[in-house]
N, C-alpha and C. Protein backbone atom coordinates (compact mmCIF):
# COMPACT_ATOMS: atom_id res chain seq x y z
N UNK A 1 0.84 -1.20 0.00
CA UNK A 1 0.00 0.00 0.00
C UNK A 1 0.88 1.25 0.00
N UNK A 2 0.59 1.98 -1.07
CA UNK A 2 1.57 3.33 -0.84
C UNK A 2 1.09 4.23 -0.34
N UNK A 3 1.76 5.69 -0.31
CA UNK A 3 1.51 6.35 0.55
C UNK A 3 -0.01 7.27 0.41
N UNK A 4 -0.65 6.98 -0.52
CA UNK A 4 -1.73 7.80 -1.13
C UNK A 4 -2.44 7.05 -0.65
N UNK A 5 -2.92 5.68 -1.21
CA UNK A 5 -3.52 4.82 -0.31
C UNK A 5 -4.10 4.32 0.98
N UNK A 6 -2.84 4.27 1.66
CA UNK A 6 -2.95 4.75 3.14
C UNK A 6 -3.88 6.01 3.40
N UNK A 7 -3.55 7.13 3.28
CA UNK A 7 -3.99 8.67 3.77
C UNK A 7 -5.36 7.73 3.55
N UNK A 8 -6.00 7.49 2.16
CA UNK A 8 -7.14 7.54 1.98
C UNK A 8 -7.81 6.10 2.93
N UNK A 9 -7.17 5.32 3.19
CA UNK A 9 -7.91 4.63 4.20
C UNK A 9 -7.80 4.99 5.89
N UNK A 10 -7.02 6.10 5.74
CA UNK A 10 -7.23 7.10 7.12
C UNK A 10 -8.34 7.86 6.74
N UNK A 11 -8.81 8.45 5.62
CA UNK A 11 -10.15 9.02 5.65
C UNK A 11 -10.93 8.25 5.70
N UNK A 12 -11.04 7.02 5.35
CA UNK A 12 -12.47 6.15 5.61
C UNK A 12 -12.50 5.81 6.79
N UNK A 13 -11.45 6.22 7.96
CA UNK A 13 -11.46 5.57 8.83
C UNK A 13 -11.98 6.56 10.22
N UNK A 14 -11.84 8.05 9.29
CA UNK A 14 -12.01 8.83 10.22
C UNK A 14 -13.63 9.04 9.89
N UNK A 15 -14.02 9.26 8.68
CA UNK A 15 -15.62 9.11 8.45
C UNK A 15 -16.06 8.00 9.25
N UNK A 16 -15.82 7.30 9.19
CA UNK A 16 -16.56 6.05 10.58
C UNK A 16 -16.13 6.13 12.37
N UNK A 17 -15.26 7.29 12.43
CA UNK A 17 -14.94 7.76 14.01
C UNK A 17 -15.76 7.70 14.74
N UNK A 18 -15.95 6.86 16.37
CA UNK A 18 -17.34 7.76 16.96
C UNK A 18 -16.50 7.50 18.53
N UNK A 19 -15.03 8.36 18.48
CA UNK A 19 -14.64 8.03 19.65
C UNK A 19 -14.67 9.22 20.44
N UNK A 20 -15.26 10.36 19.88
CA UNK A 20 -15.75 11.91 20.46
C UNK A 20 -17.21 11.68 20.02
N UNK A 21 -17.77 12.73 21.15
CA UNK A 21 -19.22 12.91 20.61
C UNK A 21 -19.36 14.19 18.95
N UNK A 22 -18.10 14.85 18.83
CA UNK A 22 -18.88 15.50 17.69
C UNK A 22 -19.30 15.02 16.31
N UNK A 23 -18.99 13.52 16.21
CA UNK A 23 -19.84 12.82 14.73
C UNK A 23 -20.84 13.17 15.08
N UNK A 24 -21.47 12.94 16.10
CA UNK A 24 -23.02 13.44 16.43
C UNK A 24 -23.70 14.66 15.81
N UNK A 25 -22.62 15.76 15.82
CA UNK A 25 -23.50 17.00 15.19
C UNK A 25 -22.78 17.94 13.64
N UNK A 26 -21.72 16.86 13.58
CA UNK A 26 -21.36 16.79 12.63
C UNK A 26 -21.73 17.09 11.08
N UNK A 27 -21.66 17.46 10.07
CA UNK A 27 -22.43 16.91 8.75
C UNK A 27 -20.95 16.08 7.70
N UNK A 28 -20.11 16.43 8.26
CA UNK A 28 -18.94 15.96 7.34
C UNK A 28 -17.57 15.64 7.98
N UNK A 29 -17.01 14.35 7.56
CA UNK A 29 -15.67 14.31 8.62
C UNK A 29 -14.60 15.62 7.48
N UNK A 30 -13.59 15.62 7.97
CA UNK A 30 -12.63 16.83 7.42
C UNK A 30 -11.45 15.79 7.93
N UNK A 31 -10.77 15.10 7.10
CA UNK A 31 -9.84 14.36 7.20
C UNK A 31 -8.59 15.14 7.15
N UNK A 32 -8.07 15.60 5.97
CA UNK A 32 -7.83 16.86 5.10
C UNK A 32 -7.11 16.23 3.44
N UNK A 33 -6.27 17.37 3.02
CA UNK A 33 -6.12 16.49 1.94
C UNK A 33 -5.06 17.32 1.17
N UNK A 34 -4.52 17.01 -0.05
CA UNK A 34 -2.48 17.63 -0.27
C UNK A 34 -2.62 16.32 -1.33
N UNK A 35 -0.99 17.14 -1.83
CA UNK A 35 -0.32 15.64 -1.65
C UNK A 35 0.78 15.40 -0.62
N UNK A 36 0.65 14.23 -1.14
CA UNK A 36 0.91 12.48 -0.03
C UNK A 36 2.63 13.00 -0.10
N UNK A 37 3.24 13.54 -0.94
CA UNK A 37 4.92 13.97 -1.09
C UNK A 37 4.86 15.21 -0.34
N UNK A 38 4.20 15.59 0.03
CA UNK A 38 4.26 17.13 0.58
C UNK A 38 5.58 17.53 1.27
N UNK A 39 6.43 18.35 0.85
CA UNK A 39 7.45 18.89 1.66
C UNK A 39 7.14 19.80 3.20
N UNK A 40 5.48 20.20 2.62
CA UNK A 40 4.90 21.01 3.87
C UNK A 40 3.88 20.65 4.06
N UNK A 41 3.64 20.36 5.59
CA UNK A 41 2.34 19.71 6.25
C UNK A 41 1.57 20.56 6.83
N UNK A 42 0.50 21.21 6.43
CA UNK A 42 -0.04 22.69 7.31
C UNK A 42 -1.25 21.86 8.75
N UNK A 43 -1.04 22.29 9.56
CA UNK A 43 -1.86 21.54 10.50
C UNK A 43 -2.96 22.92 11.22
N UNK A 44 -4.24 23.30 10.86
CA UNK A 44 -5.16 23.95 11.83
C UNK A 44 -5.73 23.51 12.96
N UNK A 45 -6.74 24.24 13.44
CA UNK A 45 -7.06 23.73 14.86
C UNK A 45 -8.45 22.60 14.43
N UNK A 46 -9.45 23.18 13.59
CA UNK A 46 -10.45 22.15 13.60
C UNK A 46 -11.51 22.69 12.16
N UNK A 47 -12.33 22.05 11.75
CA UNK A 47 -12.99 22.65 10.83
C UNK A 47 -14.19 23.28 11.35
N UNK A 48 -14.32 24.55 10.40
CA UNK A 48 -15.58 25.15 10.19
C UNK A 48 -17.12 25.14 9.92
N UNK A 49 -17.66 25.86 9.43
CA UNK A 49 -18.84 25.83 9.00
C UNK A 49 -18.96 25.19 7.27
N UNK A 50 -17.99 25.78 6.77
CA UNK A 50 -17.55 25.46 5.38
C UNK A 50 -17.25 24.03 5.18
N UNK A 51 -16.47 24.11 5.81
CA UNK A 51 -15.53 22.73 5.91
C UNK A 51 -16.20 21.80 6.41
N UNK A 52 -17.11 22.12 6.73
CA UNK A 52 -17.83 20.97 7.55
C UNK A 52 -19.36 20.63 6.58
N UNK A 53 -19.23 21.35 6.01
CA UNK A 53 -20.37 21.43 4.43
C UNK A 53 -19.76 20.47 3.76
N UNK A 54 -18.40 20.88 3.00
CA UNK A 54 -17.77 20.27 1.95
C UNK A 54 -16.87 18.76 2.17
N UNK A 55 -16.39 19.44 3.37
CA UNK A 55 -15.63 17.94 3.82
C UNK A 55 -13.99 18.27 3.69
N UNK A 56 -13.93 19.37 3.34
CA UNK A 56 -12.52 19.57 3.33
C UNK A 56 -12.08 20.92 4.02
N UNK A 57 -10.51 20.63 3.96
CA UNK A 57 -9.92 21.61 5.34
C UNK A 57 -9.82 23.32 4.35
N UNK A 58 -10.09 24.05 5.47
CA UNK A 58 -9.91 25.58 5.04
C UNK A 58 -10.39 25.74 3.20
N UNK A 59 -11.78 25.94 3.60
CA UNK A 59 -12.26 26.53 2.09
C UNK A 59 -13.45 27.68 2.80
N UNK A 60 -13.59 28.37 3.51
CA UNK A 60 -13.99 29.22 4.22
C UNK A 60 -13.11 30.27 4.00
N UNK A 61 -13.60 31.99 4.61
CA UNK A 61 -12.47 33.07 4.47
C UNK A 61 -11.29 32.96 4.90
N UNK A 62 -11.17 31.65 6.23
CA UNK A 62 -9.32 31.36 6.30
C UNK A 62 -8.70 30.41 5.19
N UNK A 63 -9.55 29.80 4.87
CA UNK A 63 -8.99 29.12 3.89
C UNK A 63 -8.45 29.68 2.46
N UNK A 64 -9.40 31.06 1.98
CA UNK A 64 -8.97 32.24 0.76
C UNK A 64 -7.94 32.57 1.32
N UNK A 65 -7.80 33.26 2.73
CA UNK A 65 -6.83 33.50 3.30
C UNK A 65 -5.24 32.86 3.07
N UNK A 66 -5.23 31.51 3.66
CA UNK A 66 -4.24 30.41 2.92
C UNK A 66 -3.76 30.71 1.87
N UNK A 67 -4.89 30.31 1.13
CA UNK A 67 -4.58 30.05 -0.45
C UNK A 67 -3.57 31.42 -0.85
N UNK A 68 -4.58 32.49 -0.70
CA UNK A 68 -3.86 33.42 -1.16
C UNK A 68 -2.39 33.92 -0.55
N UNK A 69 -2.00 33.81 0.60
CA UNK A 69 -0.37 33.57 1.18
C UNK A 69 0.70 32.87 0.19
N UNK A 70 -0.19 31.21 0.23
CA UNK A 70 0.32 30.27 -0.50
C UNK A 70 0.82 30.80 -1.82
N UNK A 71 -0.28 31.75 -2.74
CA UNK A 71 0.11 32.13 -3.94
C UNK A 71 1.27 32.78 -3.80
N UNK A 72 1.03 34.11 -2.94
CA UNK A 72 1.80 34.88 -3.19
C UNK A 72 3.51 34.29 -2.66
N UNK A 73 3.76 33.44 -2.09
CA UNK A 73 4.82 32.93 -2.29
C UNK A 73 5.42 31.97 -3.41
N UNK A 74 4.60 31.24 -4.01
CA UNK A 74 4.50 30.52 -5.36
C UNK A 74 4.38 29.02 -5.21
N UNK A 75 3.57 28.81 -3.76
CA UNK A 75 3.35 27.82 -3.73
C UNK A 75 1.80 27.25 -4.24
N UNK A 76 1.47 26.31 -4.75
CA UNK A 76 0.22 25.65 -5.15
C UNK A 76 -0.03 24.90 -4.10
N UNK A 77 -1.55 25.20 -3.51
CA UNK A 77 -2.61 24.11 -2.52
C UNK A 77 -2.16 22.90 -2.88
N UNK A 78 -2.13 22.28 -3.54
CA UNK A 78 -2.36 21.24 -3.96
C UNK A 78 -0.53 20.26 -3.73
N UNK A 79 0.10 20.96 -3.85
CA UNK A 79 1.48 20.45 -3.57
C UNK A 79 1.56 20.54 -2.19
N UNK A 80 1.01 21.13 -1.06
CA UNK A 80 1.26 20.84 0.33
C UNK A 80 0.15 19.84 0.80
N UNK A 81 0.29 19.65 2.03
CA UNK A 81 -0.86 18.56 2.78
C UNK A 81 -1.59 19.64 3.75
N UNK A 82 -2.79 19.80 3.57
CA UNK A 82 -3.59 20.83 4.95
C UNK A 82 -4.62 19.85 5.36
N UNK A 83 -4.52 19.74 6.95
CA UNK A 83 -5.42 18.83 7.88
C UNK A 83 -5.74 20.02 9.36
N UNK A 84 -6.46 19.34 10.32
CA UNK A 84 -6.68 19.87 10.71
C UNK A 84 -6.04 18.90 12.53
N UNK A 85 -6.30 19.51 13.67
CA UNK A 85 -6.47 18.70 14.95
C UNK A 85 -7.23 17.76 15.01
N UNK A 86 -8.27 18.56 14.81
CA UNK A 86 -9.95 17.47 14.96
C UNK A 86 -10.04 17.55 13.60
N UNK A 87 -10.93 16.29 13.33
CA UNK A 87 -11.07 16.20 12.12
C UNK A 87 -13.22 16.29 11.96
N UNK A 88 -13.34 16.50 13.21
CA UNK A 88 -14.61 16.91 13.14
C UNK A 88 -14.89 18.23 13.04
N UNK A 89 -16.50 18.58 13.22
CA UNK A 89 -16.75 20.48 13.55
C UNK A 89 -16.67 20.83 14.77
N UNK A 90 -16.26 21.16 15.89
CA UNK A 90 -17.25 21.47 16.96
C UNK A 90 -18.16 22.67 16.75
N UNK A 91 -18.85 22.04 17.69
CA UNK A 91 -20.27 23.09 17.83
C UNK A 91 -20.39 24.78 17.76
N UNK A 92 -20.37 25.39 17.04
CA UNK A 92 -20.79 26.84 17.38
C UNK A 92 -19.14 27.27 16.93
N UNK A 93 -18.27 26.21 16.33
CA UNK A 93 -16.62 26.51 16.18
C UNK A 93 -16.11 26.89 17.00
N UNK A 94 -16.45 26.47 18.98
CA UNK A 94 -15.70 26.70 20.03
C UNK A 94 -14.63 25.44 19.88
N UNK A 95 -13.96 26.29 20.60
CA UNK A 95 -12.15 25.80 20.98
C UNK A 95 -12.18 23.97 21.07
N UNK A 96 -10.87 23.21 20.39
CA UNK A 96 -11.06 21.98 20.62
C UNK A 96 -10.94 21.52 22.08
N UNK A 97 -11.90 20.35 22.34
CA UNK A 97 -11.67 20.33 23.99
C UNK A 97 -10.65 19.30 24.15
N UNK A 98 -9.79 18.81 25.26
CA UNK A 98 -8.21 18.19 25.59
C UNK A 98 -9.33 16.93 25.57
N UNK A 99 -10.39 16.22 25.40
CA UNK A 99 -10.73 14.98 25.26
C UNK A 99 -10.86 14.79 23.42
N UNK A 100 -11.27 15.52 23.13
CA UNK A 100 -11.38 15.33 21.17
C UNK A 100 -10.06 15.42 20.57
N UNK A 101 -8.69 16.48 21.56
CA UNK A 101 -8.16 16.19 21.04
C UNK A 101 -7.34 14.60 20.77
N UNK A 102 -7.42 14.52 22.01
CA UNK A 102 -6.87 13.15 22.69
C UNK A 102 -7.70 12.22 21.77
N UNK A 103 -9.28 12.08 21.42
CA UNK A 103 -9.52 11.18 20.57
C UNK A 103 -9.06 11.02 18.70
N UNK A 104 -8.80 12.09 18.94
CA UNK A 104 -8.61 12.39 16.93
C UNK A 104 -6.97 12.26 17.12
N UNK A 105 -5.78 12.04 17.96
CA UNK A 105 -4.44 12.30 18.03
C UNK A 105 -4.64 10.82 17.06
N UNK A 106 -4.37 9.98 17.40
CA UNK A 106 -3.95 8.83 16.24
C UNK A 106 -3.90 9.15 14.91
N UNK A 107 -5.08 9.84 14.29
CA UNK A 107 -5.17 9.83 13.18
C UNK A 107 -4.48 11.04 12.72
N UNK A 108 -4.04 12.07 13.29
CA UNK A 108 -3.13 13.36 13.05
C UNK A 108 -1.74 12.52 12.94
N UNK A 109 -1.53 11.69 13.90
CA UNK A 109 -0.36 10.67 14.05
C UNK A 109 0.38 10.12 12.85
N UNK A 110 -0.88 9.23 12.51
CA UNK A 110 -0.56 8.22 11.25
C UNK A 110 -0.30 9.35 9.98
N UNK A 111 -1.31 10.40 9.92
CA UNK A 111 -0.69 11.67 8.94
C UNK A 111 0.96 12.04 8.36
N UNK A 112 0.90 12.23 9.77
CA UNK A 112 2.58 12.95 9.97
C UNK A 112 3.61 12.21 9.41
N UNK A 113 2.94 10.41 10.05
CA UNK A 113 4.40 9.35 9.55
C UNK A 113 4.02 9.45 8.29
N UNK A 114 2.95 8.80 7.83
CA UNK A 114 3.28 8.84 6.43
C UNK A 114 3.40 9.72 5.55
N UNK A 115 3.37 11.08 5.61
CA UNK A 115 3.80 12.22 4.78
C UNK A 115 5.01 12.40 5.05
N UNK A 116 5.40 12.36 6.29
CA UNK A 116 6.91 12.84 6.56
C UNK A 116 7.58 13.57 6.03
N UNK A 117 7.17 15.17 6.45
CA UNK A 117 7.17 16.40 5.69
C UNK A 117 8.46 17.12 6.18
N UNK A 118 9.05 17.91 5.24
CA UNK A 118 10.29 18.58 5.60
C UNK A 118 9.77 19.36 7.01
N UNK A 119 9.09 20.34 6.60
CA UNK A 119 8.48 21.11 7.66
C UNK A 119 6.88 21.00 8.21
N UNK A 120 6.99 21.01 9.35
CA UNK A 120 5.05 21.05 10.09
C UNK A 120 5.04 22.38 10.15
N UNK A 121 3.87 23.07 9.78
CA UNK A 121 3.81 24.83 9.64
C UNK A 121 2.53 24.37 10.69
N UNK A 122 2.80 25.08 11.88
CA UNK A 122 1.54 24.70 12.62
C UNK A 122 0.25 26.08 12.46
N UNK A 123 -0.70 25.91 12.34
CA UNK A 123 -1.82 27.30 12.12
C UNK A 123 -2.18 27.80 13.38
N UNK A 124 -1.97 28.37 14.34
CA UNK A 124 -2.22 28.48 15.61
C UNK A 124 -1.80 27.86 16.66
N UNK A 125 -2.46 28.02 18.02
CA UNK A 125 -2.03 27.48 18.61
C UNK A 125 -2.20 26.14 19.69
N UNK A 126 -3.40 25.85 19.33
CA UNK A 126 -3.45 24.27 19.36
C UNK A 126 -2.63 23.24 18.72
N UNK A 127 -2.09 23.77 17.18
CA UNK A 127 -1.32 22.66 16.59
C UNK A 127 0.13 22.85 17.29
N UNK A 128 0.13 24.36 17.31
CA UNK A 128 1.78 24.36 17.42
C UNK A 128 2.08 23.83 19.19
N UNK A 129 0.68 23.57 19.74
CA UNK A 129 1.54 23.11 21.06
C UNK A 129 1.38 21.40 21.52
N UNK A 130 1.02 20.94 19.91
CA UNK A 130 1.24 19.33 19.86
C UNK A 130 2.48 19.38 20.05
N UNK A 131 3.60 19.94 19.18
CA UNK A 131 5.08 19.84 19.16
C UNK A 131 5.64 20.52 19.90
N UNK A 132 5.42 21.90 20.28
CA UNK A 132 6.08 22.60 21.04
C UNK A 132 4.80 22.89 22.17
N UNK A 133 4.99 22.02 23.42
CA UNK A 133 3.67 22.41 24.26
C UNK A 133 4.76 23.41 25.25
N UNK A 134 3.75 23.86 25.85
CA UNK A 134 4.59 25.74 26.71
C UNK A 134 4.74 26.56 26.79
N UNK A 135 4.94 27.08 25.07
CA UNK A 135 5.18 28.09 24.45
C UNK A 135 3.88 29.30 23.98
N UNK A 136 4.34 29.89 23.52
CA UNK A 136 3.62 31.00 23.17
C UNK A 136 3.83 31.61 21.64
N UNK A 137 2.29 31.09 21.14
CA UNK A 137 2.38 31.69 19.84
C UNK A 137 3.31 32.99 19.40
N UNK A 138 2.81 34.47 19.90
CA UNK A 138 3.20 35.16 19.90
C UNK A 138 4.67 35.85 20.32
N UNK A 139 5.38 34.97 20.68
CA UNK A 139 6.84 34.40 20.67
C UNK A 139 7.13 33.89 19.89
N UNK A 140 6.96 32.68 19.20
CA UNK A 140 7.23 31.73 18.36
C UNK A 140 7.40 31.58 17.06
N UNK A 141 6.31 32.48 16.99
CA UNK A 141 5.57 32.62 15.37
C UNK A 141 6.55 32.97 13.89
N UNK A 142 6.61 32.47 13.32
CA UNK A 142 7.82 32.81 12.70
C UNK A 142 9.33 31.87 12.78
N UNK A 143 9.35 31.33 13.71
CA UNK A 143 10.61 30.79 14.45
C UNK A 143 10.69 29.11 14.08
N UNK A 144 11.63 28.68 12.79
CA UNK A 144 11.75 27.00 12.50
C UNK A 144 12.89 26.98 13.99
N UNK A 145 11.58 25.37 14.52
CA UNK A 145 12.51 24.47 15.90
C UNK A 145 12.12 23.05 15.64
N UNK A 146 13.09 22.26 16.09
CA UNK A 146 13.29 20.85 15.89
C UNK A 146 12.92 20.16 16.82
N UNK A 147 12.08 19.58 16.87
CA UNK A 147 10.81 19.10 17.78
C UNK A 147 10.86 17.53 17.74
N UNK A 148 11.05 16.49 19.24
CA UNK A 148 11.35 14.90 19.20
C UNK A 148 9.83 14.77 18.76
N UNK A 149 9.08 14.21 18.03
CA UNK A 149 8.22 13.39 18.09
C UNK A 149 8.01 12.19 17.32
N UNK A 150 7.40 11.30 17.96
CA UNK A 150 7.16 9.89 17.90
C UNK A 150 8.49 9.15 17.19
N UNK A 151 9.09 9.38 18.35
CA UNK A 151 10.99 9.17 18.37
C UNK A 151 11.44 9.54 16.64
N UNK A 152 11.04 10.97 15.90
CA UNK A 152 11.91 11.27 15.05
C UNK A 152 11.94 12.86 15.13
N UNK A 153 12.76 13.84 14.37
CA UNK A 153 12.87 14.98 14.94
C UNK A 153 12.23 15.71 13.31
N UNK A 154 11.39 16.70 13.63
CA UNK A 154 10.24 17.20 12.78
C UNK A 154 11.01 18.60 12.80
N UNK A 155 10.89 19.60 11.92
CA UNK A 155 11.08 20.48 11.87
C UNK A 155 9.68 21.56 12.03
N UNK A 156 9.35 22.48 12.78
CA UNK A 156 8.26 22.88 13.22
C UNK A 156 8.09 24.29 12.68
N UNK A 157 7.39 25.26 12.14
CA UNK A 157 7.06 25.95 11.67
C UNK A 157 6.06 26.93 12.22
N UNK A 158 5.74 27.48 13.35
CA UNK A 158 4.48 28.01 13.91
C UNK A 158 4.15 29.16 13.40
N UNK A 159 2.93 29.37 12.86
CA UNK A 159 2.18 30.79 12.34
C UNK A 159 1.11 31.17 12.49
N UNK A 160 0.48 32.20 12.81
CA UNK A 160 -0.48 32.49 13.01
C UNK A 160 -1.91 31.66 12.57
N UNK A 161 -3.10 31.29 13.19
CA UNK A 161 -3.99 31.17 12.18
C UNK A 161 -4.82 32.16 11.54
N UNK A 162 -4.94 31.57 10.77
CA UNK A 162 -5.68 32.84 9.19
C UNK A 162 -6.94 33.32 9.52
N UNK A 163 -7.55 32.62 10.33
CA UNK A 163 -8.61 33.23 10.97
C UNK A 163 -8.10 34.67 11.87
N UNK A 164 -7.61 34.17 12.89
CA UNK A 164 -6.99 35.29 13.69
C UNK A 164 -6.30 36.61 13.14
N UNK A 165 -5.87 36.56 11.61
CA UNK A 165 -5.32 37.32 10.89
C UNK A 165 -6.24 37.97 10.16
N UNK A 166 -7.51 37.96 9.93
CA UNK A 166 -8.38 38.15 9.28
C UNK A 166 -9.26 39.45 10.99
N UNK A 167 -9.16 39.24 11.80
CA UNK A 167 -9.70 39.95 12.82
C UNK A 167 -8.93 40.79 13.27
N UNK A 168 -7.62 40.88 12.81
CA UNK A 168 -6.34 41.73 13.71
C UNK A 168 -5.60 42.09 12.55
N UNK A 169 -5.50 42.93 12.15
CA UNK A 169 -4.16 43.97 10.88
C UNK A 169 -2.77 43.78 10.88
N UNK A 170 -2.46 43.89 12.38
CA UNK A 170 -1.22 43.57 12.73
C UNK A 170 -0.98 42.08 12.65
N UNK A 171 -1.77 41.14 13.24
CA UNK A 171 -1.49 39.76 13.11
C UNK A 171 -1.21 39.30 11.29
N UNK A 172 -2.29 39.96 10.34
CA UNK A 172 -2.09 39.73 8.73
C UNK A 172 -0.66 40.34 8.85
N UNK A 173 -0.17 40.96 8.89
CA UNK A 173 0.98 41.41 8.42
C UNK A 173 2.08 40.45 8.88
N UNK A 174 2.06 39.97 9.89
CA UNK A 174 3.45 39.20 10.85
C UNK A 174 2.67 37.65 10.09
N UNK A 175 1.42 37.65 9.83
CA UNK A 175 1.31 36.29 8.83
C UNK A 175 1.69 36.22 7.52
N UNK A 176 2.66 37.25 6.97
CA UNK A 176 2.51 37.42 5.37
C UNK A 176 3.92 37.43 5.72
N UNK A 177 4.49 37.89 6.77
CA UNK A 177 5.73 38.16 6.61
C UNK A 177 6.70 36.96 7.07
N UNK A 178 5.51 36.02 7.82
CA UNK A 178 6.07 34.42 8.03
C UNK A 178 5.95 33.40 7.33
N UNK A 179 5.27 33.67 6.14
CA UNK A 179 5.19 33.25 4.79
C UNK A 179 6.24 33.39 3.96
N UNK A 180 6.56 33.88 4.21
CA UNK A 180 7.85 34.65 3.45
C UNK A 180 9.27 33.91 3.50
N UNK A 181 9.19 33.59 5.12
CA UNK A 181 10.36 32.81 5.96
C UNK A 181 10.14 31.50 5.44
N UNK A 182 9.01 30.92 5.54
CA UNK A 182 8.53 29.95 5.31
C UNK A 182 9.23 29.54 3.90
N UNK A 183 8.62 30.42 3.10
CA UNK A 183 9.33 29.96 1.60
C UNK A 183 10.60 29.80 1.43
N UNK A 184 11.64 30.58 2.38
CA UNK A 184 13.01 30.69 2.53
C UNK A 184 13.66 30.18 2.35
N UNK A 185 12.86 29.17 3.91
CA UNK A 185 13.05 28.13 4.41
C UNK A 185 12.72 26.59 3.78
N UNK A 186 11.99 26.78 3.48
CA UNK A 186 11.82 25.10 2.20
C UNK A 186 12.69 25.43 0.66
N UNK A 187 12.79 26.40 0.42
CA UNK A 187 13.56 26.46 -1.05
C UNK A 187 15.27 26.53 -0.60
N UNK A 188 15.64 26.78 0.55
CA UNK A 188 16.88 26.58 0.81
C UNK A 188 17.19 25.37 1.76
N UNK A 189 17.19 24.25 1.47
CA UNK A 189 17.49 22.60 2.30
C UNK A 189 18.55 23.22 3.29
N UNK A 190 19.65 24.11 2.93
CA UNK A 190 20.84 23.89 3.69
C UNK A 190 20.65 24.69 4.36
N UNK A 191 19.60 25.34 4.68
CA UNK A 191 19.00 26.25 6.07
C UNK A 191 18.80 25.02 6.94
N UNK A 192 18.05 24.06 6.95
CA UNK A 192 17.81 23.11 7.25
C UNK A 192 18.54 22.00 7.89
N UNK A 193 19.67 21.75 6.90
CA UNK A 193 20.87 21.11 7.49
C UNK A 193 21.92 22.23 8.73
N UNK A 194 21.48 23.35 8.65
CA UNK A 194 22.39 23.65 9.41
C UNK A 194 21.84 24.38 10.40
N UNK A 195 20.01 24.24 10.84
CA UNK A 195 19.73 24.36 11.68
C UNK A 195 19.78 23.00 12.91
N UNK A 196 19.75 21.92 11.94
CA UNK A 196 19.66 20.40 12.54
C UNK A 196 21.61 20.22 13.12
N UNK A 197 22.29 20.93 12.20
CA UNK A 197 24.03 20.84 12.96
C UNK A 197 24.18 21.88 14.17
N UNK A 198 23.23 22.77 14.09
CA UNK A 198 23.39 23.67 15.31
C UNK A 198 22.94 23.33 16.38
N UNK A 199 21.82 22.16 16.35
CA UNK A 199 21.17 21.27 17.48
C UNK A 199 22.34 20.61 17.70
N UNK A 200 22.93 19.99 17.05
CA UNK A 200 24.35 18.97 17.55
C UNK A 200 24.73 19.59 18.03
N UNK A 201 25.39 20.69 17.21
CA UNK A 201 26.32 21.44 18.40
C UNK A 201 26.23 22.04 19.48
N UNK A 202 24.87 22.00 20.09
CA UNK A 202 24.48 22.82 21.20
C UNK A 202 24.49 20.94 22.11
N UNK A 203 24.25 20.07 21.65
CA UNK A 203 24.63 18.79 22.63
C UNK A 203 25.45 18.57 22.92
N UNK A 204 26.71 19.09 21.87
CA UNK A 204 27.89 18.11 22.41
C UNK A 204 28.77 18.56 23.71
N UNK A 205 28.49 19.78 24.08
CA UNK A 205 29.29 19.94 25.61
C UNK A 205 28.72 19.26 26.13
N UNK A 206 27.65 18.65 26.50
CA UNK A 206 26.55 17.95 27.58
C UNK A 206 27.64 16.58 27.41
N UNK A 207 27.46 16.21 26.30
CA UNK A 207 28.54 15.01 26.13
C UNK A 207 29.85 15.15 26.41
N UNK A 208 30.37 15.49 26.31
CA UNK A 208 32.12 15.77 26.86
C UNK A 208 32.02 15.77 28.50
N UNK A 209 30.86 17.04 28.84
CA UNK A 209 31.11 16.72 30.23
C UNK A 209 30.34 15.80 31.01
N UNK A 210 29.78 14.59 30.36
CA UNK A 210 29.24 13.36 31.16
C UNK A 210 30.61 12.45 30.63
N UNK A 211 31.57 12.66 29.87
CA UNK A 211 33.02 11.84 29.26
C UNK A 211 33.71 12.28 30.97
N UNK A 212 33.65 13.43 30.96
CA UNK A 212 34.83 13.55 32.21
C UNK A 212 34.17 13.37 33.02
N UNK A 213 33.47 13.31 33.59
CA UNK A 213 31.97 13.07 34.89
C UNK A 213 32.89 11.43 35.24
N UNK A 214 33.13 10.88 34.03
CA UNK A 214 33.28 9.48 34.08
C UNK A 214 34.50 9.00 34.50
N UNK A 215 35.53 10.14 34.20
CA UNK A 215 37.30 10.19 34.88
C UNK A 215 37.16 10.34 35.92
N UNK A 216 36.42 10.98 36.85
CA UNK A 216 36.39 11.26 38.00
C UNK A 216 36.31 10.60 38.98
């Protein structure tokens, strides 16, 4: 089974979910959808009113929103992967609750391995504190960090969500201008390699001095 395959029997699998109550008020699961090669994995907090019509992630005013970022850097929808936390609606589009997320984590899970994307661009801040929990959007935002998960190291991407940018002037602007980084940052690999050698090098005193810890 390759990797397209898979995704799509993670969507049949999430359309038959009933391990949260929101299938209940549901009209559409929101799996999400890209391609399966994606160098960039965009992760939001949950779907909409839209999205929850159509069945797919960000086609609502955050989703024009997206798109249009996406353009203006020269990237095409369709060459990245966009999913969401929940892959359901909640109600009234209040905040995901720490039990839905906890039920929909597997299937965000199995996402991640099998795309295995240069960068996770997280949309706010529910996604970005799957990888980086602690932190603060408004610190962060903008800022590639190398994040352990499910024992491999992800490169993390946090940016505003497009919703939130759409209500605040200042937030659109620091989202256009982390778009920007963003593109930088995937069209230059050896940004990449030498953010991942600067992690080494910030370990290896720890190592030397557990070497002499050991002469002692």
């Amino acid at each position: 089974m390759d990797s397209k395959e898979k995704l799509h029997k993670i969507a049949q699998e999430i359309k038959d979910c009933q391990k949260c109550p929101l299938f209940q008020t549901a009209n559409n699961s929101v799996p999400g959808e890209g391609d399966e090669k994606a160098k960039i994995l965009f992760i939001g907090e949950a779907p909409g009113y839209y999205e929850d019509q159509q069945g797919q992630p960000f086609v609502g005013r955050a989703g024009k929103l997206l798109d249009s970022c996406l353009e203006e850097i020269g990237l095409a929808r369709n060459k990245v992967f966009i999913t969401n936390i929940l892959k359901h609606r909640p109600p009234n589009n209040r905040d995901p609750l720490p039990d839905e997320i906890t039920a929909c984590r597997k299937w965000l899970d199995k996402q991640v391995e099998i795309i295995n994307p240069e960068v996770i661009a997280t949309l706010g801040r529910f996604s970005m504190n799957k990888f980086l929990p602690g932190v603060f959007i408004s610190q962060t935002h903008g800022q590639a960090r190398w994040a352990n998960f499910n024992n491999k190291k992800y490169l993390i991407f946090p940016l505003y969500h497009p919703a939130a940018a759409l209500r605040n002037g200042n937030i659109m602007q620091e989202l256009k201008k982390d778009f920007a980084k963003l593109k930088e940052l995937v069209d230059n690999k050896e940004k990449v390699d030498i953010l991942q050698q600067f992690e080494k090098e910030k370990e290896k005193p720890k190592k030397k001095e557990k070497e002499q810890l050991t002469l002692l």
